[in-house]
PDB file of N, CA and C in Angstrom:
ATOM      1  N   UNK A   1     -18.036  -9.422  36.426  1.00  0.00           N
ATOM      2  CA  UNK A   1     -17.343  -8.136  36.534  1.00  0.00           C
ATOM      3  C   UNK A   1     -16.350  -8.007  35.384  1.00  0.00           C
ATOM      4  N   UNK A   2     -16.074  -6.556  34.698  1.00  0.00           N
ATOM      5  CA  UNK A   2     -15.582  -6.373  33.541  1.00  0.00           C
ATOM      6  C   UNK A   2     -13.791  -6.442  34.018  1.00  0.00           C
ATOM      7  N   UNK A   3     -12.957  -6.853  33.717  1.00  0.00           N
ATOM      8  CA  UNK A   3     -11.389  -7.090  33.442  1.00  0.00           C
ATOM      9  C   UNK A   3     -11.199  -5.499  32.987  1.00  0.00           C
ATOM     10  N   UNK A   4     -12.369  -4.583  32.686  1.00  0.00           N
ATOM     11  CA  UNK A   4     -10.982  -3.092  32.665  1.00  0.00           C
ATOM     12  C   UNK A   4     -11.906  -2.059  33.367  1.00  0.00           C
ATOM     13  N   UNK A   5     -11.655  -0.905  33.382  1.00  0.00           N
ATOM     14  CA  UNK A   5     -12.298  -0.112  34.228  1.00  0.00           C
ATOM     15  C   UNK A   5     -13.030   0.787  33.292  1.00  0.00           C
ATOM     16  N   UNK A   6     -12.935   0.456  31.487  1.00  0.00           N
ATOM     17  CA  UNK A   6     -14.153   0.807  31.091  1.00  0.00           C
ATOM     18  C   UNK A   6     -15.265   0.374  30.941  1.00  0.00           C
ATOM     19  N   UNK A   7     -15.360  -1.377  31.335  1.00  0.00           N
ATOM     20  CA  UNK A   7     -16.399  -1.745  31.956  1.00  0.00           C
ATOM     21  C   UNK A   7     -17.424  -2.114  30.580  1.00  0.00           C
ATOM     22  N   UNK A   8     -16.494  -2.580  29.216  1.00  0.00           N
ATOM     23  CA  UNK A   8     -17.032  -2.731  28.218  1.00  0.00           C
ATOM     24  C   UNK A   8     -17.221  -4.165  27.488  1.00  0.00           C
ATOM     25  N   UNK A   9     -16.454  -4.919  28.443  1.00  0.00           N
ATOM     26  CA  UNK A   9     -16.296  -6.194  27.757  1.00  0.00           C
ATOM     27  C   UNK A   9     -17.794  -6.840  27.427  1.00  0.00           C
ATOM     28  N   UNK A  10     -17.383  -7.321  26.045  1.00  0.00           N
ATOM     29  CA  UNK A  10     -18.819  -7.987  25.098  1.00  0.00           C
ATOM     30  C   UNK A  10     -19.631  -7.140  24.486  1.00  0.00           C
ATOM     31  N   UNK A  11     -19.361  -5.517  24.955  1.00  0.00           N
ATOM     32  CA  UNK A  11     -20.275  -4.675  24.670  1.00  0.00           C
ATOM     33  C   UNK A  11     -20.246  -4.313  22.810  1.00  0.00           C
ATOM     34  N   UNK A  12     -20.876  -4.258  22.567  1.00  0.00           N
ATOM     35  CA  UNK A  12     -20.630  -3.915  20.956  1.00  0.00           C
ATOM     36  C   UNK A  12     -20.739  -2.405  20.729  1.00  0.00           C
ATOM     37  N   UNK A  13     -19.205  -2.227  19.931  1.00  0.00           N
ATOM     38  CA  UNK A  13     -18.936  -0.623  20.053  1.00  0.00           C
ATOM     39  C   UNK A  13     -18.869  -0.330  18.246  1.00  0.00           C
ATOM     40  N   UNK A  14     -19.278   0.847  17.511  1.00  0.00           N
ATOM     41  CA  UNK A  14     -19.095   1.024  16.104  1.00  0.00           C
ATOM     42  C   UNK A  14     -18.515   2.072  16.298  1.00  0.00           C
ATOM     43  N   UNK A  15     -16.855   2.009  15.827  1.00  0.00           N
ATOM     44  CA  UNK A  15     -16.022   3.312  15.341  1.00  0.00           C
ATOM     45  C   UNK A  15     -16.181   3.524  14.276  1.00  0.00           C
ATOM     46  N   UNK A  16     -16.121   5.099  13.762  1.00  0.00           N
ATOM     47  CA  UNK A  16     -16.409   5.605  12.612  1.00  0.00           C
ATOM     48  C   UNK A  16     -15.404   5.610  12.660  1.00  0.00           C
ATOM     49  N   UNK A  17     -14.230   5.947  11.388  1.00  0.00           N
ATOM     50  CA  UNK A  17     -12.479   6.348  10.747  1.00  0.00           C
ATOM     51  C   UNK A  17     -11.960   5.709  11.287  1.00  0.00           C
ATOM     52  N   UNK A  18     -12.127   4.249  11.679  1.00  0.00           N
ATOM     53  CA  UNK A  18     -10.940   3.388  12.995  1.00  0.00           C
ATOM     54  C   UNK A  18     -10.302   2.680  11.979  1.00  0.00           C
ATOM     55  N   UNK A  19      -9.956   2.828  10.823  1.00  0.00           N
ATOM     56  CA  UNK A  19      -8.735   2.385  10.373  1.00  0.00           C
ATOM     57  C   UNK A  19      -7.744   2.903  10.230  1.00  0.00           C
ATOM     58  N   UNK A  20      -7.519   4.005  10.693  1.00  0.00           N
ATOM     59  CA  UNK A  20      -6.363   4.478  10.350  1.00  0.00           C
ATOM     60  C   UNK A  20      -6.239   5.752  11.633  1.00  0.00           C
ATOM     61  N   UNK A  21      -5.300   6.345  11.996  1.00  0.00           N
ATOM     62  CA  UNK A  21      -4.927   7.398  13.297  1.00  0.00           C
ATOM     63  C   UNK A  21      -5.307   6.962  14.124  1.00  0.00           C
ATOM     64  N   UNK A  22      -5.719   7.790  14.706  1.00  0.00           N
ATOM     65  CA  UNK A  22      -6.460   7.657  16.186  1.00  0.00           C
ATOM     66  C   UNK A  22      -7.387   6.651  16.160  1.00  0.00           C
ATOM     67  N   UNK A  23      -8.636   6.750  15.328  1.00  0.00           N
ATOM     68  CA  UNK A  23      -9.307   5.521  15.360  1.00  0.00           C
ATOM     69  C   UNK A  23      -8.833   4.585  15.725  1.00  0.00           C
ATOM     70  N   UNK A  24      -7.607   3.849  14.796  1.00  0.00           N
ATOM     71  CA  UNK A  24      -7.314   2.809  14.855  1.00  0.00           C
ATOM     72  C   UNK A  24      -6.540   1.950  16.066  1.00  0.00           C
ATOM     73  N   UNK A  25      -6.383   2.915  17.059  1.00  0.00           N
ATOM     74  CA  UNK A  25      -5.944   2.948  18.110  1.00  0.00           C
ATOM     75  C   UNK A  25      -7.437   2.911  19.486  1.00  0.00           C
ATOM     76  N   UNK A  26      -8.014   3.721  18.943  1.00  0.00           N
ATOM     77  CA  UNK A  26      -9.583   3.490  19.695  1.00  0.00           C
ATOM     78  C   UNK A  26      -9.825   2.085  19.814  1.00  0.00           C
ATOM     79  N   UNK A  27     -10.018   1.329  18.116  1.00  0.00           N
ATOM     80  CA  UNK A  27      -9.994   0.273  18.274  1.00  0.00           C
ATOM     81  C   UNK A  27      -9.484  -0.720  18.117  1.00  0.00           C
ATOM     82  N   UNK A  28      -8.266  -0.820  18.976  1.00  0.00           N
ATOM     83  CA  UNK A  28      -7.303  -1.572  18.903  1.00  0.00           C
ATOM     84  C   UNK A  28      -7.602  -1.249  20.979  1.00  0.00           C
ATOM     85  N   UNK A  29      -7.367  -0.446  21.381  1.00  0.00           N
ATOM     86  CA  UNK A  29      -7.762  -0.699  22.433  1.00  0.00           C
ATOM     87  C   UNK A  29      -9.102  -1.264  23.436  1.00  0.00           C
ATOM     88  N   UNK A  30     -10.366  -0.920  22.472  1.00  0.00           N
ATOM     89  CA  UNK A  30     -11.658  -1.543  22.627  1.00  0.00           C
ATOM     90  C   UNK A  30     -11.613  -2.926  22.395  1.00  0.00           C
ATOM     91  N   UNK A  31     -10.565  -3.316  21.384  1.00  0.00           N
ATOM     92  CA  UNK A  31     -10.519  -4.828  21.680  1.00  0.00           C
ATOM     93  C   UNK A  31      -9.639  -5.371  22.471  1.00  0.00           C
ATOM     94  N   UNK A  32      -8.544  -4.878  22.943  1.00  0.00           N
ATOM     95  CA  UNK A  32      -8.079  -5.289  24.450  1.00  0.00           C
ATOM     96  C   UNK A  32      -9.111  -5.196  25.695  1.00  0.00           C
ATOM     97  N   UNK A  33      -9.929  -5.003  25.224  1.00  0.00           N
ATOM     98  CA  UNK A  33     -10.663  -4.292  26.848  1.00  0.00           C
ATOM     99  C   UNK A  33     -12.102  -5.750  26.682  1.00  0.00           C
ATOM    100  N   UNK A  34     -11.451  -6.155  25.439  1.00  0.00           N
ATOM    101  CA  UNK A  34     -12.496  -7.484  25.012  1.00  0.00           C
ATOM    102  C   UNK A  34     -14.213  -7.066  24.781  1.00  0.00           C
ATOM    103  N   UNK A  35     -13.869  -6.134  23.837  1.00  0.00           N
ATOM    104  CA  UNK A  35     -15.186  -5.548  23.199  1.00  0.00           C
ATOM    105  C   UNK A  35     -15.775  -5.765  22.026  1.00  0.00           C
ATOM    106  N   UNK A  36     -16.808  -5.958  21.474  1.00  0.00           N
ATOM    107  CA  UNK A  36     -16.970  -6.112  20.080  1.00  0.00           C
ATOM    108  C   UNK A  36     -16.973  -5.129  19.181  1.00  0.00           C
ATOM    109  N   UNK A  37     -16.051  -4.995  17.998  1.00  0.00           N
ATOM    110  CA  UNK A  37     -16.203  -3.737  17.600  1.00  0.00           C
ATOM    111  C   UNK A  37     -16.282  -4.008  15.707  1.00  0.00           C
ATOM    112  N   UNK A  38     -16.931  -2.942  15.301  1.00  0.00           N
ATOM    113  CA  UNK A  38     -17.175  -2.733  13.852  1.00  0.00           C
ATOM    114  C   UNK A  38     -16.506  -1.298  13.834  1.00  0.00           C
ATOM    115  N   UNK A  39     -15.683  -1.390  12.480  1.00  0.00           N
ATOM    116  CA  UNK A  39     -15.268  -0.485  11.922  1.00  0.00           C
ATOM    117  C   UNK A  39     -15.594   0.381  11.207  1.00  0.00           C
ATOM    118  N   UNK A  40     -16.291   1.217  11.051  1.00  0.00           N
ATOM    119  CA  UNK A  40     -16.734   2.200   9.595  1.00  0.00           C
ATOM    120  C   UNK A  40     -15.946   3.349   9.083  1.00  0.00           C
ATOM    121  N   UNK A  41     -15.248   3.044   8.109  1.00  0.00           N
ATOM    122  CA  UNK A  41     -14.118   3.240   7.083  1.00  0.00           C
ATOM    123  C   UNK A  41     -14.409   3.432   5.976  1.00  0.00           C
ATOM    124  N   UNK A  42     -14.360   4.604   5.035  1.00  0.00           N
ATOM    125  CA  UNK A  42     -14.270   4.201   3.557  1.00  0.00           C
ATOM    126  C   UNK A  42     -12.901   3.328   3.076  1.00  0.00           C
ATOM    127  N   UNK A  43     -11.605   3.202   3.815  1.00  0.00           N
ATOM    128  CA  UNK A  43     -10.803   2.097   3.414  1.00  0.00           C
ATOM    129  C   UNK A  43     -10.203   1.166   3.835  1.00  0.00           C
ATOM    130  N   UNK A  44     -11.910   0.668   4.389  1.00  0.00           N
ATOM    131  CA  UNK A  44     -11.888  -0.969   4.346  1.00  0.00           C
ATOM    132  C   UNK A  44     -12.548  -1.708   3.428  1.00  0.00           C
ATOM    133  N   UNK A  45     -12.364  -3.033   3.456  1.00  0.00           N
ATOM    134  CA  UNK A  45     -13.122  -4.055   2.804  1.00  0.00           C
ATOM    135  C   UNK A  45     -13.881  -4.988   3.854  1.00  0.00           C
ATOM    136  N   UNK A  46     -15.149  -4.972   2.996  1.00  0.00           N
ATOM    137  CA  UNK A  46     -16.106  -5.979   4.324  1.00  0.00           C
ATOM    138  C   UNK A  46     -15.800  -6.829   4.572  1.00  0.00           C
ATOM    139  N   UNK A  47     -16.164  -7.058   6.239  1.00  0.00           N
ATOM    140  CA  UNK A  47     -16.033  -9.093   6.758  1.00  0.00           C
ATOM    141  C   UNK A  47     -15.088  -8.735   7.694  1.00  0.00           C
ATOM    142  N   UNK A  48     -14.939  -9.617   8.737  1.00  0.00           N
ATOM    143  CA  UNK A  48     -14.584  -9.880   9.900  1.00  0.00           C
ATOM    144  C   UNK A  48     -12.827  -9.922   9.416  1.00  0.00           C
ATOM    145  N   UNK A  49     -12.115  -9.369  10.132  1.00  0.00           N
ATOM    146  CA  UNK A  49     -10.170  -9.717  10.126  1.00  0.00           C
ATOM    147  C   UNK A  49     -10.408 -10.518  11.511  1.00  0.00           C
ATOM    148  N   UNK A  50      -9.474 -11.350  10.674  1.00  0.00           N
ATOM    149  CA  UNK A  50      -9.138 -12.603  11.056  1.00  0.00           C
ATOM    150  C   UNK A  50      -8.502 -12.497  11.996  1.00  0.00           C
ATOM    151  N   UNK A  51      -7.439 -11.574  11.838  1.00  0.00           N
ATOM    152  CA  UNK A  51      -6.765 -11.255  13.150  1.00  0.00           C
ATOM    153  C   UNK A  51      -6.663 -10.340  14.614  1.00  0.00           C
ATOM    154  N   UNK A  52      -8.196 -10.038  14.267  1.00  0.00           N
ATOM    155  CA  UNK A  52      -8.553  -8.822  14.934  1.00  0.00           C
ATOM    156  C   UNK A  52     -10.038  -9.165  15.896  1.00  0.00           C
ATOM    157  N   UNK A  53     -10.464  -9.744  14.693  1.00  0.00           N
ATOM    158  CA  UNK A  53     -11.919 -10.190  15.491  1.00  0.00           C
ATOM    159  C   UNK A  53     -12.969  -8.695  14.922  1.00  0.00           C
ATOM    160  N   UNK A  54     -12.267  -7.493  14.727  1.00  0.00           N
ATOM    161  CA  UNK A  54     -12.972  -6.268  14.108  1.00  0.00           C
ATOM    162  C   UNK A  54     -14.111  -6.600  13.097  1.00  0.00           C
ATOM    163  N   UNK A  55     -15.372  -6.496  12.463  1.00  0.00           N
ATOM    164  CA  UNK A  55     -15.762  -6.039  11.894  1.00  0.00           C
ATOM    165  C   UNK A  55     -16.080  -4.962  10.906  1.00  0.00           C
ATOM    166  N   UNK A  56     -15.145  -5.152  10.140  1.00  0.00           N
ATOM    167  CA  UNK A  56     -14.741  -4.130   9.176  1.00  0.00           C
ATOM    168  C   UNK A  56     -15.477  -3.931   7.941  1.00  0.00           C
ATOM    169  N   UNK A  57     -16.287  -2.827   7.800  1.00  0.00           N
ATOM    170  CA  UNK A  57     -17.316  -2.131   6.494  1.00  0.00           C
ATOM    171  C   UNK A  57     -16.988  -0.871   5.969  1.00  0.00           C
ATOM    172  N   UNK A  58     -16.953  -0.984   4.438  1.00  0.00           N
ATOM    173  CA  UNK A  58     -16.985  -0.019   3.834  1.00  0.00           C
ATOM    174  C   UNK A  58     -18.376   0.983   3.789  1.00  0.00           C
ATOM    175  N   UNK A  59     -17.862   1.996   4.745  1.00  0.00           N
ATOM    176  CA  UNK A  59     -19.564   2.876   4.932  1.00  0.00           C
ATOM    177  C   UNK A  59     -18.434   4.732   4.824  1.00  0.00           C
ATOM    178  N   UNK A  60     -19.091   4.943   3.913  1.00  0.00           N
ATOM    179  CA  UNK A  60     -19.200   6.772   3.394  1.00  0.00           C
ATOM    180  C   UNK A  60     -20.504   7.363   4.665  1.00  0.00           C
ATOM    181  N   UNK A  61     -19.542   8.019   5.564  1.00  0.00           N
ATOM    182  CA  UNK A  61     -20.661   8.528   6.688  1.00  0.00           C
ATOM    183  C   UNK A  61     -21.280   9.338   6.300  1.00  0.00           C
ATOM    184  N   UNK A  62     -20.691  10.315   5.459  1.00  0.00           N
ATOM    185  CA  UNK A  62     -21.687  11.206   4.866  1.00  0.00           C
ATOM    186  C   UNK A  62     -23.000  10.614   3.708  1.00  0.00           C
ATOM    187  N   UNK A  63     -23.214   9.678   3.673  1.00  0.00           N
ATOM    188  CA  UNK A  63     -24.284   9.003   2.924  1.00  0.00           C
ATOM    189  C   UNK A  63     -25.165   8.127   3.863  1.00  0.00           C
ATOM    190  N   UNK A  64     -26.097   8.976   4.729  1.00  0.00           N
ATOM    191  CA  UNK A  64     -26.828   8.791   5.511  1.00  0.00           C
ATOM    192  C   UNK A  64     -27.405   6.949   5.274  1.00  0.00           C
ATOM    193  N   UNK A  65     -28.093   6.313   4.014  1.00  0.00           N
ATOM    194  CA  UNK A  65     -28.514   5.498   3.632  1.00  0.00           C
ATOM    195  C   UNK A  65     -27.351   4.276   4.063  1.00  0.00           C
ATOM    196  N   UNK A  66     -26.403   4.386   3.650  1.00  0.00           N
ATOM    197  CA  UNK A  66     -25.030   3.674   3.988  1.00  0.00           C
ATOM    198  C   UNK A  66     -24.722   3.186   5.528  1.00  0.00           C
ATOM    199  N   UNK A  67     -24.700   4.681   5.956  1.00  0.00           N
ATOM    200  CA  UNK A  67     -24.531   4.582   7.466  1.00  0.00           C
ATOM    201  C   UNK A  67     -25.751   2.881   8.234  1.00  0.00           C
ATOM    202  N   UNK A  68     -27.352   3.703   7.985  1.00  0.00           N
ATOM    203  CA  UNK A  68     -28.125   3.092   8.379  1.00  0.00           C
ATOM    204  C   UNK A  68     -28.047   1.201   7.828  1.00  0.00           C
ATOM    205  N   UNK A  69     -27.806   1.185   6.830  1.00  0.00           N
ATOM    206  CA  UNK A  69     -27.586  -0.181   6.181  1.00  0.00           C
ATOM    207  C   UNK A  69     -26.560  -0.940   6.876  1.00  0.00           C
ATOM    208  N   UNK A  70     -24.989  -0.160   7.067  1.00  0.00           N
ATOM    209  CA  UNK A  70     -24.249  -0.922   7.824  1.00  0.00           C
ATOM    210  C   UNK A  70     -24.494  -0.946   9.620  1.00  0.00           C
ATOM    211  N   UNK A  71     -24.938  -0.348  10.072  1.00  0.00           N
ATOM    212  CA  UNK A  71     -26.372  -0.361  11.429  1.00  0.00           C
ATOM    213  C   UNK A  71     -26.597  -1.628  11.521  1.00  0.00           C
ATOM    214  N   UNK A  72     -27.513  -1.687  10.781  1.00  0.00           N
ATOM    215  CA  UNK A  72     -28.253  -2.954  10.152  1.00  0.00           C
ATOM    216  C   UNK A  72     -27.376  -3.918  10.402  1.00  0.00           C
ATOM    217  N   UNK A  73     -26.623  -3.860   9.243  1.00  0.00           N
ATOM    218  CA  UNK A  73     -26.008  -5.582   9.288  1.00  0.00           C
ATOM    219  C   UNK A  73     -24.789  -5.348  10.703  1.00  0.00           C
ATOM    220  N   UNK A  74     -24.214  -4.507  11.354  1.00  0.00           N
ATOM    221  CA  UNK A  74     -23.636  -4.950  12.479  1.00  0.00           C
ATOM    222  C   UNK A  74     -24.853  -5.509  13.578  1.00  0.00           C
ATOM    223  N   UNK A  75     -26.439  -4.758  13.899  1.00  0.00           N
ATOM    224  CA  UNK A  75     -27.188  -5.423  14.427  1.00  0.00           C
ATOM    225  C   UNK A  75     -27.213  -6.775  14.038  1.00  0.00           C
ATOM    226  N   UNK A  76     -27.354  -7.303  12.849  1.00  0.00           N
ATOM    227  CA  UNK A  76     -28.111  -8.552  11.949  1.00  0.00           C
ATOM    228  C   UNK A  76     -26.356  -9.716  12.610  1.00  0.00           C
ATOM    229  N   UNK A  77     -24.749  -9.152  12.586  1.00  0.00           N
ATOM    230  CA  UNK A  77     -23.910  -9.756  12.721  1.00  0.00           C
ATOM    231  C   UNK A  77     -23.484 -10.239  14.277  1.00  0.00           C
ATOM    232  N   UNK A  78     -23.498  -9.134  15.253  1.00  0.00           N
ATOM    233  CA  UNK A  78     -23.131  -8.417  16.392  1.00  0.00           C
ATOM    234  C   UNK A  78     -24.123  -8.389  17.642  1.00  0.00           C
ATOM    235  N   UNK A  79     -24.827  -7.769  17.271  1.00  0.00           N
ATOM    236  CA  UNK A  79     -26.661  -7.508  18.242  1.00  0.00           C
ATOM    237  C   UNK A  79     -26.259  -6.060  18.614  1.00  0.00           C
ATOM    238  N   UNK A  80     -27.476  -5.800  19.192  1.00  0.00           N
ATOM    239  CA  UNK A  80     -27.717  -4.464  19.513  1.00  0.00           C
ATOM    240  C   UNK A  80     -26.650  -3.900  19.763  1.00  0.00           C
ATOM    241  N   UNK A  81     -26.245  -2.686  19.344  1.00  0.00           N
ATOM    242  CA  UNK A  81     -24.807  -1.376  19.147  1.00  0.00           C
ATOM    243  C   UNK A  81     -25.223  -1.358  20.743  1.00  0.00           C
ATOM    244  N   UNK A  82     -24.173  -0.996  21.505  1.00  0.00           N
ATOM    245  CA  UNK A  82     -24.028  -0.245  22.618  1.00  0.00           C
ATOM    246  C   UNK A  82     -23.485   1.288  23.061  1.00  0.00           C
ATOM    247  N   UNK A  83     -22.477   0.865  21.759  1.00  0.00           N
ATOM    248  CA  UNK A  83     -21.639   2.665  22.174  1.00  0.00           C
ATOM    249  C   UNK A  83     -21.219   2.892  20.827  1.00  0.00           C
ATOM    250  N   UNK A  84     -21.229   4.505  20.744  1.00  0.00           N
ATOM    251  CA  UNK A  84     -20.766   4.992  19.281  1.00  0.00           C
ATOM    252  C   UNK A  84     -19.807   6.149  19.600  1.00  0.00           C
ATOM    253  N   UNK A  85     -18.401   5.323  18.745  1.00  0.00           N
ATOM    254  CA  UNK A  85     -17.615   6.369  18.723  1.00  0.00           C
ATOM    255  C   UNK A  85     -17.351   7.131  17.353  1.00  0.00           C
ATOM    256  N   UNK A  86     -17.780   8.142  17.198  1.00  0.00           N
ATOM    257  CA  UNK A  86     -17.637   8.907  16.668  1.00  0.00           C
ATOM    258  C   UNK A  86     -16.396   9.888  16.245  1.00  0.00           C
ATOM    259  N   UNK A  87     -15.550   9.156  15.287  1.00  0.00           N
ATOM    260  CA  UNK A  87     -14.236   9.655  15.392  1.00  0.00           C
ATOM    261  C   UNK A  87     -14.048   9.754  14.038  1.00  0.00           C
ATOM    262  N   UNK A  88     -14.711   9.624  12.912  1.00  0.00           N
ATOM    263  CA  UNK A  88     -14.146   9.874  11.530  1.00  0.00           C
ATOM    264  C   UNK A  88     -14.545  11.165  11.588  1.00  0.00           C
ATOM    265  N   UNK A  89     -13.264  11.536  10.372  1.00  0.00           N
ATOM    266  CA  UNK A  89     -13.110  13.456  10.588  1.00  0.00           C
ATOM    267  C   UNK A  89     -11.547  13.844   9.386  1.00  0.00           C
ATOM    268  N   UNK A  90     -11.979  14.312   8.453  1.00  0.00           N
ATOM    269  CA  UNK A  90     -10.919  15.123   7.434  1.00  0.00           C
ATOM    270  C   UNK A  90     -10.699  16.360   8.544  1.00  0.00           C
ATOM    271  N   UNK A  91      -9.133  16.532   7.289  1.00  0.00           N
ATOM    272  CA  UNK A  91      -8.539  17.756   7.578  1.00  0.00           C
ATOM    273  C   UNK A  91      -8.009  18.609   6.221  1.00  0.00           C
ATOM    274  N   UNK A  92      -8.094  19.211   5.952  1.00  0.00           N
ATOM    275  CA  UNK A  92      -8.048  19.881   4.298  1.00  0.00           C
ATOM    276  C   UNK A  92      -6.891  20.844   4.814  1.00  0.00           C
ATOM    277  N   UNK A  93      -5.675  20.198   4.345  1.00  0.00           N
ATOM    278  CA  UNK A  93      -4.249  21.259   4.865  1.00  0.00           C
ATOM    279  C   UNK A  93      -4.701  23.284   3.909  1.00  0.00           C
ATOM    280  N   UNK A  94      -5.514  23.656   4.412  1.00  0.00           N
ATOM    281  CA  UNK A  94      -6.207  25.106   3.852  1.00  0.00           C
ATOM    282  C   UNK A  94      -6.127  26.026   4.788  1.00  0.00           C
ATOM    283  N   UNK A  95      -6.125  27.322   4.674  1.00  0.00           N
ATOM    284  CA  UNK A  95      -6.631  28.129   5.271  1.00  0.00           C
ATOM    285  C   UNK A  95      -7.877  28.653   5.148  1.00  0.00           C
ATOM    286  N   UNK A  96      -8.967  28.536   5.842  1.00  0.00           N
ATOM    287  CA  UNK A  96     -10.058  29.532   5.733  1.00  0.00           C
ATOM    288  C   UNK A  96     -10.119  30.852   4.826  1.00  0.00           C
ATOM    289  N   UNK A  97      -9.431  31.718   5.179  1.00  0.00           N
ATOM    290  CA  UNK A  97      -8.888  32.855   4.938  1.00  0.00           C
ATOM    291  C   UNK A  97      -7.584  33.050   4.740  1.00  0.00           C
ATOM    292  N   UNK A  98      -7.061  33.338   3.640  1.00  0.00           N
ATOM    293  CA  UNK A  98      -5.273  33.772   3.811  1.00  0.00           C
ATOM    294  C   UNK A  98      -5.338  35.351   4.054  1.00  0.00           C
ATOM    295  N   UNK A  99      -4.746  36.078   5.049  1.00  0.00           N
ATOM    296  CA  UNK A  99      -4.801  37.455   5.191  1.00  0.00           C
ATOM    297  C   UNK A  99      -2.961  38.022   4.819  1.00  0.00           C
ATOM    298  N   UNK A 100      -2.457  37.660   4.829  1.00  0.00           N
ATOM    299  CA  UNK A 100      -1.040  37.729   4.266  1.00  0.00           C
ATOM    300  C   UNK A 100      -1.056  38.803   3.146  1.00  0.00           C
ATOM    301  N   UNK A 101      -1.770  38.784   2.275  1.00  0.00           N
ATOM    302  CA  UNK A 101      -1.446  39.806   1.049  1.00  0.00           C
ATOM    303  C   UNK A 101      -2.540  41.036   1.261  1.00  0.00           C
ATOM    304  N   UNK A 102      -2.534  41.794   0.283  1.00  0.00           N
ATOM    305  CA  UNK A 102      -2.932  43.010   0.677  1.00  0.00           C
ATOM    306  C   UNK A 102      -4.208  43.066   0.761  1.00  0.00           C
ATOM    307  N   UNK A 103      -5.138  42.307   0.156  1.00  0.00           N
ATOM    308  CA  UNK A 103      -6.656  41.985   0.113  1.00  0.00           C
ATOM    309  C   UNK A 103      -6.670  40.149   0.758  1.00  0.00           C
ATOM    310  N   UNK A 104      -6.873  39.993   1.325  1.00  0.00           N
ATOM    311  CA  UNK A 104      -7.754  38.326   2.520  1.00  0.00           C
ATOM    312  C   UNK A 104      -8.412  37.781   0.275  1.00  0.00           C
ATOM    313  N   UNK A 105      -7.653  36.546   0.977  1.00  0.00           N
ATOM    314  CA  UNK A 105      -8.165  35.656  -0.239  1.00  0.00           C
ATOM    315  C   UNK A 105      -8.903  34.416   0.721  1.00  0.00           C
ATOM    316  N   UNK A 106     -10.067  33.543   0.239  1.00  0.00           N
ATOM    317  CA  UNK A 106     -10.695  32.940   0.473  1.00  0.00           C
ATOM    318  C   UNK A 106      -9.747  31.292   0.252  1.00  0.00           C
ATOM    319  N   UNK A 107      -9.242  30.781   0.509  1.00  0.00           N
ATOM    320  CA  UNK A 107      -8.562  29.469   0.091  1.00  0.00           C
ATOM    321  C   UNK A 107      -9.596  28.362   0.345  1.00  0.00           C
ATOM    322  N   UNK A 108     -10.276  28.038   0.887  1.00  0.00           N
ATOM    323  CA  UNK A 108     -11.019  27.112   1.158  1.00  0.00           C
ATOM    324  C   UNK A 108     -12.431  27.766   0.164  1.00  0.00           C
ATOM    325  N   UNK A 109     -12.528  26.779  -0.214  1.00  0.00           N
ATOM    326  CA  UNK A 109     -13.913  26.728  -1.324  1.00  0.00           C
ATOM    327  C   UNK A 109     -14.946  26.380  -0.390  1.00  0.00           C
ATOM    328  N   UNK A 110     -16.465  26.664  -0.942  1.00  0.00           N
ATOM    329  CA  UNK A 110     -17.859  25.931  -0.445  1.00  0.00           C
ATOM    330  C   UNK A 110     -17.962  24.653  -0.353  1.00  0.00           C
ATOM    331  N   UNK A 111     -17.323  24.165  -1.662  1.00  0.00           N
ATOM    332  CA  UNK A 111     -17.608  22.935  -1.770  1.00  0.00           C
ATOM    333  C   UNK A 111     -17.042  21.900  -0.611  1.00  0.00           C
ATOM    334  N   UNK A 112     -15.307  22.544  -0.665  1.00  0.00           N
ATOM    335  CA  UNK A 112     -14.134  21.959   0.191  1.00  0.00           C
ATOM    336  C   UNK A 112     -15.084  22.435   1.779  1.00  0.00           C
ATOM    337  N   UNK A 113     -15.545  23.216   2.151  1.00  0.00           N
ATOM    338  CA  UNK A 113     -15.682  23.118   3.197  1.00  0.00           C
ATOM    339  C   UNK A 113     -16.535  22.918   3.872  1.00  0.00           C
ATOM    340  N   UNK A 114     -17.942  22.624   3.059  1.00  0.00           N
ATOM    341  CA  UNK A 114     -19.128  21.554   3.120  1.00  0.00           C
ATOM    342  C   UNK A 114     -18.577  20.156   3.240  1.00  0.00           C
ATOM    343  N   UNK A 115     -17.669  19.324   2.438  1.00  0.00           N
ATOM    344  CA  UNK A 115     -17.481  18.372   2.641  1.00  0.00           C
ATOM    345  C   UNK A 115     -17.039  18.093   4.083  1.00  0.00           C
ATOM    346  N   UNK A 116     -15.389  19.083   4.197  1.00  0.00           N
ATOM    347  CA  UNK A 116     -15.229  19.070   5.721  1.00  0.00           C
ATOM    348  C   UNK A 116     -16.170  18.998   6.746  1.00  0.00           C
ATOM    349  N   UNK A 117     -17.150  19.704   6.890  1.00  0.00           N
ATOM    350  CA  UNK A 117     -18.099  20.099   7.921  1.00  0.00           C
ATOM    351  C   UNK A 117     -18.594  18.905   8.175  1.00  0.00           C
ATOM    352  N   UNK A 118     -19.433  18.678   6.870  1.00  0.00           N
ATOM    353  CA  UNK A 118     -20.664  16.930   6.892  1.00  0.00           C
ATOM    354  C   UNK A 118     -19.583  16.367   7.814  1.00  0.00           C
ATOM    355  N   UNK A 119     -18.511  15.968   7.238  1.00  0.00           N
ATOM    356  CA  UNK A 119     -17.842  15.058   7.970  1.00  0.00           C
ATOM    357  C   UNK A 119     -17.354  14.960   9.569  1.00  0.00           C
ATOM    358  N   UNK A 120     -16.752  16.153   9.717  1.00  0.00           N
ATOM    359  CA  UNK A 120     -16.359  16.452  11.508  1.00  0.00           C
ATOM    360  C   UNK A 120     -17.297  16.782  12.208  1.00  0.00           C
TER     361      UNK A 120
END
């Protein structure tokens, strides 16, 4: 019987953005709950913390190939994924639209807000 009432212990969990905000709090609590967890971060560096027990990889989610590769080696490190949290996500301090002046200006670009999107 699992020690928490999410009922995850040993389970192997992959957070996307868990180094930093919220993530990092996701998993920081998934490993109190005595879970196995991998990190996917663009700012981390690969290999296990020492002090964490985390599995930490440098993976660009928006580069589908990346994603699947670090898959891979948490299967090849870890064993079969169990749960995916899905928590990496920009925020582009923009407005969509500025309506303030006498004609609506566009502030957010295609580009800027393709990237956003892929990502959240």
């Amino acid at each position: 019987m699992s020690n928490t009432w999410l009922g995850i212990e040993d389970k192997i969990v992959i957070v996307t953005g868990g180094n930093s905000g919220i993530g990092k709090h996701i998993v920081q609590g998934l490993r109190a709950a005595n879970a196995q967890v991998a990190c996917f971060d663009i700012s981390v560096e690969d290999g296990i913390d020492p002090e964490t027990g985390v599995l930490n990889l440098k993976v660009d989610v928006t580069d589908p190939e990346a994603v699947e590769a670090a898959v891979a080696r948490v299967c090849s490190e870890l064993g079969e994924v169990n749960t995916l949290v899905n928590n990496a996500g920009v925020n582009l301090p923009r407005l969509l639209v500025d309506v303030r002046g006498e004609a609506p200006q566009y502030e957010l670009d295609t580009k800027s807000f393709d990237f956003m999107f892929n990502i959240n």
